[in-house]
PDB file of N, CA and C in Angstrom:
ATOM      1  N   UNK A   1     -25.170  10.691 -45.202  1.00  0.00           N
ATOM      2  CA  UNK A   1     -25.026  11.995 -45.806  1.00  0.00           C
ATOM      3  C   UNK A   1     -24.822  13.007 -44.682  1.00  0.00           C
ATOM      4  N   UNK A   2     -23.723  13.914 -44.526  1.00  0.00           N
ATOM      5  CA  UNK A   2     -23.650  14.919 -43.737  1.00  0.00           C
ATOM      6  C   UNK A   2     -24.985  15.695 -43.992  1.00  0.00           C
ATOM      7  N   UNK A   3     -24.908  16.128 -41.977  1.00  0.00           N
ATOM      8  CA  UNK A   3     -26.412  16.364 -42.022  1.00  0.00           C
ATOM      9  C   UNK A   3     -26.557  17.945 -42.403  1.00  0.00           C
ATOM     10  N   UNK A   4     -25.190  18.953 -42.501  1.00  0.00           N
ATOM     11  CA  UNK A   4     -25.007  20.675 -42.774  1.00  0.00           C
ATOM     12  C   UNK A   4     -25.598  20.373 -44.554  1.00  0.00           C
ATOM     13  N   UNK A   5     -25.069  19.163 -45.007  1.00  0.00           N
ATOM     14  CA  UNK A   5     -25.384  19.511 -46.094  1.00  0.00           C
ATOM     15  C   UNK A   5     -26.716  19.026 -46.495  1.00  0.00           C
ATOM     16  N   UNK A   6     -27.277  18.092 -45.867  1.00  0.00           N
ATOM     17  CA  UNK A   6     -29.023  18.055 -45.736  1.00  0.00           C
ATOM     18  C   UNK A   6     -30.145  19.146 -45.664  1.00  0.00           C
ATOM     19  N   UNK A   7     -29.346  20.135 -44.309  1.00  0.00           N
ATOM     20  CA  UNK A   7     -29.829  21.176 -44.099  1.00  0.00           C
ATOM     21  C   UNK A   7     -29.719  21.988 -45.224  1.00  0.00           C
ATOM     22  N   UNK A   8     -28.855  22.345 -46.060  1.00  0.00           N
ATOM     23  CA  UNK A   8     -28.283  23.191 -46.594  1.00  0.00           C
ATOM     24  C   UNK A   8     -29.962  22.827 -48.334  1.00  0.00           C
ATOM     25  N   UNK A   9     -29.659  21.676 -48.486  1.00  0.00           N
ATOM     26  CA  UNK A   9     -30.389  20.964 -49.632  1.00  0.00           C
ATOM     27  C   UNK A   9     -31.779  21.617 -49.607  1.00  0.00           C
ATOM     28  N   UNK A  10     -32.122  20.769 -48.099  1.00  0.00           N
ATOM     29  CA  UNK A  10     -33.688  21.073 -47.851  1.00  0.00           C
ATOM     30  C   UNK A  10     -34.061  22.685 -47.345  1.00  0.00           C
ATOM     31  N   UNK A  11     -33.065  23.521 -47.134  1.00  0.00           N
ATOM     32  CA  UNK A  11     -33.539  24.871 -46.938  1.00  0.00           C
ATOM     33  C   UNK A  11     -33.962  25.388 -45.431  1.00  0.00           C
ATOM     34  N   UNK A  12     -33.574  24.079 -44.707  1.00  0.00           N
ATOM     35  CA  UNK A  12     -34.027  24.468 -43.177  1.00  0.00           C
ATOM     36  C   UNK A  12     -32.827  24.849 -42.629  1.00  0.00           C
ATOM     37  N   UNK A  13     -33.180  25.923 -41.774  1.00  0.00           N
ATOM     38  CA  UNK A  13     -32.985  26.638 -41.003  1.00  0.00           C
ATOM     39  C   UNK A  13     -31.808  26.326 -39.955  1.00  0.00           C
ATOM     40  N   UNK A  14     -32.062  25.256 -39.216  1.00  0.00           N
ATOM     41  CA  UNK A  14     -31.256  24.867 -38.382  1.00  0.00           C
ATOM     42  C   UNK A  14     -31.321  23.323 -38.742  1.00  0.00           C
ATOM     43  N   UNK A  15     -29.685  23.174 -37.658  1.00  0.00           N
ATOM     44  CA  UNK A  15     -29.486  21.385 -37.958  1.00  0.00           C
ATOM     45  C   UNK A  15     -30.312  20.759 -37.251  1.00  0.00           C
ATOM     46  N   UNK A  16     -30.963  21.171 -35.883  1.00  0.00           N
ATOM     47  CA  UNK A  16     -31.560  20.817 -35.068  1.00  0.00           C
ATOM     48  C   UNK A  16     -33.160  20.046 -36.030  1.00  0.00           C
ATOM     49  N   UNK A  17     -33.503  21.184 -36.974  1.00  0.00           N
ATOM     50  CA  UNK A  17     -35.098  20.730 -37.497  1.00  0.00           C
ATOM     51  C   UNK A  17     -34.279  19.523 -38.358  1.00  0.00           C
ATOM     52  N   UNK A  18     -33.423  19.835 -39.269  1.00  0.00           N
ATOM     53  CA  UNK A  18     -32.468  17.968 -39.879  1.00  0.00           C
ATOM     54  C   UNK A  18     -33.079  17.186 -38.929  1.00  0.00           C
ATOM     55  N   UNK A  19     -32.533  17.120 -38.436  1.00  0.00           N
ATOM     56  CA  UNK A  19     -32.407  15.856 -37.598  1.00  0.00           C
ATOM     57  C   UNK A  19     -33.644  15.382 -36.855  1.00  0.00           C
ATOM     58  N   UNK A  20     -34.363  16.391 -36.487  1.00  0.00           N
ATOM     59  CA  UNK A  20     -35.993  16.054 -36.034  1.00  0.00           C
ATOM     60  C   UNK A  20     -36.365  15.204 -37.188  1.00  0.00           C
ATOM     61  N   UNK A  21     -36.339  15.599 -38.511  1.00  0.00           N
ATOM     62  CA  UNK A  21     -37.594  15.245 -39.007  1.00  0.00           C
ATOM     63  C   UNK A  21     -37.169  14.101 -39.913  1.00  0.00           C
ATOM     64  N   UNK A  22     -35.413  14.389 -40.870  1.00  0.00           N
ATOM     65  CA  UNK A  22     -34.965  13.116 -41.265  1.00  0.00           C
ATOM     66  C   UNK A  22     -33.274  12.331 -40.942  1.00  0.00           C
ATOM     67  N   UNK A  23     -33.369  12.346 -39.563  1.00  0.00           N
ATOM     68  CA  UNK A  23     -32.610  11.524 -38.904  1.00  0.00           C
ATOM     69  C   UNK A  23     -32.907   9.662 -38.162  1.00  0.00           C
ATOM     70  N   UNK A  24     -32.679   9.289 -38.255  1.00  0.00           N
ATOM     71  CA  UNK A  24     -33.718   7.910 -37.676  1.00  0.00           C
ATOM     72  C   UNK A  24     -32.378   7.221 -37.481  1.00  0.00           C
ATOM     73  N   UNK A  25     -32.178   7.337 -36.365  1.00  0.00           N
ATOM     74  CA  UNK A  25     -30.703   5.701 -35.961  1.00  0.00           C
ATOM     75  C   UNK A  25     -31.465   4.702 -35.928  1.00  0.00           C
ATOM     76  N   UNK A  26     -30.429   3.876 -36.666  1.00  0.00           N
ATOM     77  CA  UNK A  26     -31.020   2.434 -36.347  1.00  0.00           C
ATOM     78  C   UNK A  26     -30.495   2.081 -35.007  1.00  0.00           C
ATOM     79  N   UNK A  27     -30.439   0.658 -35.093  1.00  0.00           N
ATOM     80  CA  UNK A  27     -30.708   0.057 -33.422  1.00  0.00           C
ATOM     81  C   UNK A  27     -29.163  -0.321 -33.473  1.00  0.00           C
ATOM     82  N   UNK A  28     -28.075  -0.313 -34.573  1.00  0.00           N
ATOM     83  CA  UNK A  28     -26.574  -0.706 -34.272  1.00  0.00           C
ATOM     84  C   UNK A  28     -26.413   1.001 -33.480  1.00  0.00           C
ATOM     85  N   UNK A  29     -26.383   2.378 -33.841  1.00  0.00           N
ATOM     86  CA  UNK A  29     -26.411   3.387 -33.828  1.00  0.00           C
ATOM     87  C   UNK A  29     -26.700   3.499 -32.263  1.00  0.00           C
ATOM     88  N   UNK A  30     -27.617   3.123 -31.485  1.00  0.00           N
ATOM     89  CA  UNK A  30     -28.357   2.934 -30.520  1.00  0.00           C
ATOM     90  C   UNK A  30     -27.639   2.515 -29.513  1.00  0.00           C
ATOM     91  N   UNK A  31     -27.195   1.071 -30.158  1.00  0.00           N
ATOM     92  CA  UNK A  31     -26.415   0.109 -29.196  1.00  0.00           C
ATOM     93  C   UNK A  31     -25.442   0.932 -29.026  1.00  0.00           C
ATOM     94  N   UNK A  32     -24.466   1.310 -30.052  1.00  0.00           N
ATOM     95  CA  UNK A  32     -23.123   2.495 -30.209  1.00  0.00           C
ATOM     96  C   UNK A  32     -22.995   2.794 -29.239  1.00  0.00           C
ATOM     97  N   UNK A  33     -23.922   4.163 -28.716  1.00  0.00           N
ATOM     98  CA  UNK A  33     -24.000   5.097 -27.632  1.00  0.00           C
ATOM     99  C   UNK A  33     -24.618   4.771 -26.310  1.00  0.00           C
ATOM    100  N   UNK A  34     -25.210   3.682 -26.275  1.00  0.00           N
ATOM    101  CA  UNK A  34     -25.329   3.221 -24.987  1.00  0.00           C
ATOM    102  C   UNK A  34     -23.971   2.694 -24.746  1.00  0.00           C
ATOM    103  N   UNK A  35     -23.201   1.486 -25.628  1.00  0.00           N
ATOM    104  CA  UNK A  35     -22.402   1.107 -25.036  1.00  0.00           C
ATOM    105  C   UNK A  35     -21.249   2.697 -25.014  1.00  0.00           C
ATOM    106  N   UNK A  36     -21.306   3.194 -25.373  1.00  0.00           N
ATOM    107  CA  UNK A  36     -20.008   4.327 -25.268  1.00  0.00           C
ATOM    108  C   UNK A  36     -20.332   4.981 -24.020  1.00  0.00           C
ATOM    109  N   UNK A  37     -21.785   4.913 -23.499  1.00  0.00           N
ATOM    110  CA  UNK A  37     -22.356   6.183 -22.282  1.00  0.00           C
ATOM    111  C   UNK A  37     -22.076   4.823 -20.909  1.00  0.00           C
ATOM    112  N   UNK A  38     -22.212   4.072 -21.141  1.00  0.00           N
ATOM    113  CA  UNK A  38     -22.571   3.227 -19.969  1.00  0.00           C
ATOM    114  C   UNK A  38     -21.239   3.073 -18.777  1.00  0.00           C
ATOM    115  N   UNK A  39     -19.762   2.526 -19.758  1.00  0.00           N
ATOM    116  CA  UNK A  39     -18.963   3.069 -18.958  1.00  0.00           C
ATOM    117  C   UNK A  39     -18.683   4.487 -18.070  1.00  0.00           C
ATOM    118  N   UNK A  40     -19.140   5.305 -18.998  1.00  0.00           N
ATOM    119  CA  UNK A  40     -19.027   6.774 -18.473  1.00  0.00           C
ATOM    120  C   UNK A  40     -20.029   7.084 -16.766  1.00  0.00           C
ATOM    121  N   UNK A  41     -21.064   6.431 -17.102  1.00  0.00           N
ATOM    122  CA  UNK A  41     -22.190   6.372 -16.135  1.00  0.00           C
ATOM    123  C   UNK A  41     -21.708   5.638 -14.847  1.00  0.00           C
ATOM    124  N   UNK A  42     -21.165   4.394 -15.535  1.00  0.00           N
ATOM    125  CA  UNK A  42     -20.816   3.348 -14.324  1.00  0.00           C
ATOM    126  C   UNK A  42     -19.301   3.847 -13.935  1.00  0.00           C
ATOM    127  N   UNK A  43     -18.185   4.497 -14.462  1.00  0.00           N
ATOM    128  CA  UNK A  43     -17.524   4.792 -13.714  1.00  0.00           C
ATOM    129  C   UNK A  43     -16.542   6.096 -13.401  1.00  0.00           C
ATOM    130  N   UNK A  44     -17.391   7.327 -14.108  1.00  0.00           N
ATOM    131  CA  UNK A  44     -17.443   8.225 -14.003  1.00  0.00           C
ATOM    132  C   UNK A  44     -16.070   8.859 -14.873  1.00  0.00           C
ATOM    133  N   UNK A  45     -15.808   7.710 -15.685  1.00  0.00           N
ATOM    134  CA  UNK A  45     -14.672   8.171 -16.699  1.00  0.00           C
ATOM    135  C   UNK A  45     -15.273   8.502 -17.759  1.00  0.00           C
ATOM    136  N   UNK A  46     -14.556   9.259 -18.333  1.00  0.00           N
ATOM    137  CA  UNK A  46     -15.120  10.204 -19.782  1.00  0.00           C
ATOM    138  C   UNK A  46     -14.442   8.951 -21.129  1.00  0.00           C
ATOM    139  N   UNK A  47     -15.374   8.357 -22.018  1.00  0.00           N
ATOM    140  CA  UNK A  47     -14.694   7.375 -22.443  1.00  0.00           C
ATOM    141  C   UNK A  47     -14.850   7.851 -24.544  1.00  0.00           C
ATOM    142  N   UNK A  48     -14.001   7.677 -24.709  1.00  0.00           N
ATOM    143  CA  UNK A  48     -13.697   8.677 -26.394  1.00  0.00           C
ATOM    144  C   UNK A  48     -14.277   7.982 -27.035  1.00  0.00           C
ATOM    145  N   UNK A  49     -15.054   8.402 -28.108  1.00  0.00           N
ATOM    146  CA  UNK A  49     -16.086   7.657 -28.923  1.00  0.00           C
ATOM    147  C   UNK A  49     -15.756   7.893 -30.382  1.00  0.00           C
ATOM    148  N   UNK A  50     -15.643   7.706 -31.474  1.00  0.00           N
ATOM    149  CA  UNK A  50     -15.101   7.557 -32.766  1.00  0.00           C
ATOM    150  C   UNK A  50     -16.305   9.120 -32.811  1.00  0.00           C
ATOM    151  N   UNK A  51     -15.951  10.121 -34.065  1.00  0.00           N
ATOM    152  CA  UNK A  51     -16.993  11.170 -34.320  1.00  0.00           C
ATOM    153  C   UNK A  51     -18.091  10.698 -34.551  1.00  0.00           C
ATOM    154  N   UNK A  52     -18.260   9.853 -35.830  1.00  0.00           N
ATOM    155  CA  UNK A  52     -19.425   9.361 -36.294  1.00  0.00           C
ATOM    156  C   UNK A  52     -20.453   8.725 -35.357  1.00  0.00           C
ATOM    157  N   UNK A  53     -19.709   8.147 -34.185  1.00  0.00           N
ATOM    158  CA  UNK A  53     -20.604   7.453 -33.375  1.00  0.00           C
ATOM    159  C   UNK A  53     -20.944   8.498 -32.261  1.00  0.00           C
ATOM    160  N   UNK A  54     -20.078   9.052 -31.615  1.00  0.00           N
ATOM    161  CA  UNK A  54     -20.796  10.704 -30.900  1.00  0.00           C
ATOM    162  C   UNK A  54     -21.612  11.154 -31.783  1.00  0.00           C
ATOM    163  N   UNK A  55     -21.668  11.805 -33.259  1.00  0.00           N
ATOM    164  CA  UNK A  55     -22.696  12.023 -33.838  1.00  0.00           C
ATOM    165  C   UNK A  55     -23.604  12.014 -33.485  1.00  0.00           C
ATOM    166  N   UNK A  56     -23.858  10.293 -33.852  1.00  0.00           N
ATOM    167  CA  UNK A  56     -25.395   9.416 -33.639  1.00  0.00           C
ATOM    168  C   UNK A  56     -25.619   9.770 -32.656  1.00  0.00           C
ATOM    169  N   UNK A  57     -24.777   9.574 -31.304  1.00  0.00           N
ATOM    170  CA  UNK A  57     -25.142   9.658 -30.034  1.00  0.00           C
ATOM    171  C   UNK A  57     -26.081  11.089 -29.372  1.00  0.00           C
ATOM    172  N   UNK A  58     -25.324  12.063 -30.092  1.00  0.00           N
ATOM    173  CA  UNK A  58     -25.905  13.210 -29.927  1.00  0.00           C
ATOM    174  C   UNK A  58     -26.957  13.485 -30.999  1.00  0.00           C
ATOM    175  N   UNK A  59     -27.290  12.725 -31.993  1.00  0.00           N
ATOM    176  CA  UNK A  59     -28.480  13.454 -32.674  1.00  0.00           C
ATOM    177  C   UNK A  59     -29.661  11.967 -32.114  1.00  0.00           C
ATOM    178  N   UNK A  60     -29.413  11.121 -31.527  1.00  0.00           N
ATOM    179  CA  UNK A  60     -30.168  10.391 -30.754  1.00  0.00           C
ATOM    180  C   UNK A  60     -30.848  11.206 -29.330  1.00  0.00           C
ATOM    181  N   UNK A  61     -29.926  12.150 -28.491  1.00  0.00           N
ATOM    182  CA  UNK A  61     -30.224  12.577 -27.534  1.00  0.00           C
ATOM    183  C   UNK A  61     -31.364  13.893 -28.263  1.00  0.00           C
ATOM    184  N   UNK A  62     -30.935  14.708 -29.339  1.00  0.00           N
ATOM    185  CA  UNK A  62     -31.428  15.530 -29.541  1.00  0.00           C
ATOM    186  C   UNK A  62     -33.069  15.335 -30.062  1.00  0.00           C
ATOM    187  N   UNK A  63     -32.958  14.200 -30.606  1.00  0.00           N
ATOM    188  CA  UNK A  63     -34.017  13.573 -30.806  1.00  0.00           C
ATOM    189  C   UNK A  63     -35.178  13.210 -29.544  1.00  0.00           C
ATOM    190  N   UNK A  64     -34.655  12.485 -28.686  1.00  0.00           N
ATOM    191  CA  UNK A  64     -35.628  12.179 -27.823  1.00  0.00           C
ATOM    192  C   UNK A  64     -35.474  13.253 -27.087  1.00  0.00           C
ATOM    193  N   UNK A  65     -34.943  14.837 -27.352  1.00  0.00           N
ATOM    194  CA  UNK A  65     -35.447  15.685 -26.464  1.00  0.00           C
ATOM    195  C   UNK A  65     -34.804  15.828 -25.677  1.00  0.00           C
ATOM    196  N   UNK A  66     -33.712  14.910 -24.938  1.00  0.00           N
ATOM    197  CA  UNK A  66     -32.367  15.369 -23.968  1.00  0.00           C
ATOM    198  C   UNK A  66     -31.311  15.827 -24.010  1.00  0.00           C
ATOM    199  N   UNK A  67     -30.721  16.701 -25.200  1.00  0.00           N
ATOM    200  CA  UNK A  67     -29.730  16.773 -25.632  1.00  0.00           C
ATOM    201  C   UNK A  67     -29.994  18.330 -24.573  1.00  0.00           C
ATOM    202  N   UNK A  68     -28.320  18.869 -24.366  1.00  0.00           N
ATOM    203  CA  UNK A  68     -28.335  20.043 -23.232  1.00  0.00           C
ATOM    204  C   UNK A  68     -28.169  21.373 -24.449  1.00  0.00           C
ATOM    205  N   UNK A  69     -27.567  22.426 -24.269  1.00  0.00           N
ATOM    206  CA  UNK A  69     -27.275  23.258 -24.998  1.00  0.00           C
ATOM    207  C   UNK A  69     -25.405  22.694 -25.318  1.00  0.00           C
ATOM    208  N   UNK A  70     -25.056  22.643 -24.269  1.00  0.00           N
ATOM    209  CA  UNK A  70     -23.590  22.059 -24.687  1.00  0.00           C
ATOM    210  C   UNK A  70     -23.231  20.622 -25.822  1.00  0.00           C
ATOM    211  N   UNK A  71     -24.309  19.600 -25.654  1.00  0.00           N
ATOM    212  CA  UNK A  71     -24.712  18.759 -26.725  1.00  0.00           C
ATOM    213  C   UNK A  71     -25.059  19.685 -28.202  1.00  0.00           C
ATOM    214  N   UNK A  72     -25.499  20.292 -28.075  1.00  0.00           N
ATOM    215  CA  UNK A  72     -26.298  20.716 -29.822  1.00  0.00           C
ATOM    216  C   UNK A  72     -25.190  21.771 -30.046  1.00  0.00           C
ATOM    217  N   UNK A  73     -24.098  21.990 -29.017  1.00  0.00           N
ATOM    218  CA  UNK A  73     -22.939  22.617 -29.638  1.00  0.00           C
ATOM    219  C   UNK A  73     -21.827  21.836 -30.540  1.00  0.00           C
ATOM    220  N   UNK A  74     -21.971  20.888 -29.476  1.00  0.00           N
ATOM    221  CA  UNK A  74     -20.392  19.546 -29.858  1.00  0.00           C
ATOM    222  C   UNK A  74     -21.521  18.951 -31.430  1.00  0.00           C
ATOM    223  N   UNK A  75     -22.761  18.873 -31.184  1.00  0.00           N
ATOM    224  CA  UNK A  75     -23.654  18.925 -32.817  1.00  0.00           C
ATOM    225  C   UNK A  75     -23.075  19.367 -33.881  1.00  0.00           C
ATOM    226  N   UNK A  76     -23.413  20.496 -33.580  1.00  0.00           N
ATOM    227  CA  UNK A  76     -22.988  21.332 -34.928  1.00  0.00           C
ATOM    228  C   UNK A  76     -21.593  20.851 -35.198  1.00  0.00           C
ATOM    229  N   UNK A  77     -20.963  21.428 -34.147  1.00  0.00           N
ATOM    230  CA  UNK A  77     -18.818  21.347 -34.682  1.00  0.00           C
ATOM    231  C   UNK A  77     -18.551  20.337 -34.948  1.00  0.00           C
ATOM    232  N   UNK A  78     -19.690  18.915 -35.518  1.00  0.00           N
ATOM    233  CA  UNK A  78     -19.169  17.513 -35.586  1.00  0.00           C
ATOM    234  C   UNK A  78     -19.839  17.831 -36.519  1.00  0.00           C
ATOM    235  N   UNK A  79     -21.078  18.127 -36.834  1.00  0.00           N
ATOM    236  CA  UNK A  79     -21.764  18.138 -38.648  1.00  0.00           C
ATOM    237  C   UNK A  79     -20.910  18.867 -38.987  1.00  0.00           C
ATOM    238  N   UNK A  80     -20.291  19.949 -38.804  1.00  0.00           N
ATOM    239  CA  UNK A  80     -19.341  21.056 -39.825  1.00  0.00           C
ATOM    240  C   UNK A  80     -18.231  19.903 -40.216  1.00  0.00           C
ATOM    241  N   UNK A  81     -17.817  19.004 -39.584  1.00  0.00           N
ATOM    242  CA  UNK A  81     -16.053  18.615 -39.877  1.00  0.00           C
ATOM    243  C   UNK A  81     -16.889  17.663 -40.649  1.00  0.00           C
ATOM    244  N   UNK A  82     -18.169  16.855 -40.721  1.00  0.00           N
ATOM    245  CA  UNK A  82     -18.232  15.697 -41.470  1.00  0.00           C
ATOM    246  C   UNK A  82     -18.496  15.954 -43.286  1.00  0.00           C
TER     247      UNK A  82
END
């Protein structure tokens, strides 16, 4: 379920509290974005990731708390298009 319109349902505020409280990747979701980050890490190429799986990737980071301000931007402008 797009998460603007989660937000929108449940009355919160921002997408950011969505996703805190009912977002949960599973472990395919997980694997996703490691494997999409790992090239990037190991060879400093920027490597294109399907939306849905940047998504995850970024509401995974936002989740454990590492996501930057430039992450919870590319956030939002990916919940708006979904």
């Amino acid at each position: 379920m797009p998460v603007e319109l989660v937000r929108r349902v449940t009355g919160h505020a921002t997408v950011e509290v969505v996703l805190k409280h009912y977002v949960r990747p599973d472990r395919e979701q997980f694997k996703a974005a490691l494997a999409g980050a790992m090239p990037k890490v190991l060879t400093g190429k920027k490597v294109r990731m399907k939306p849905a799986e940047e998504l995850a990737a970024l509401a995974a980071k936002l989740a454990a708390g590492q996501a930057t301000d430039a992450d919870k931007e590319r956030l939002r402008k990916l919940a708006a298009k979904v």
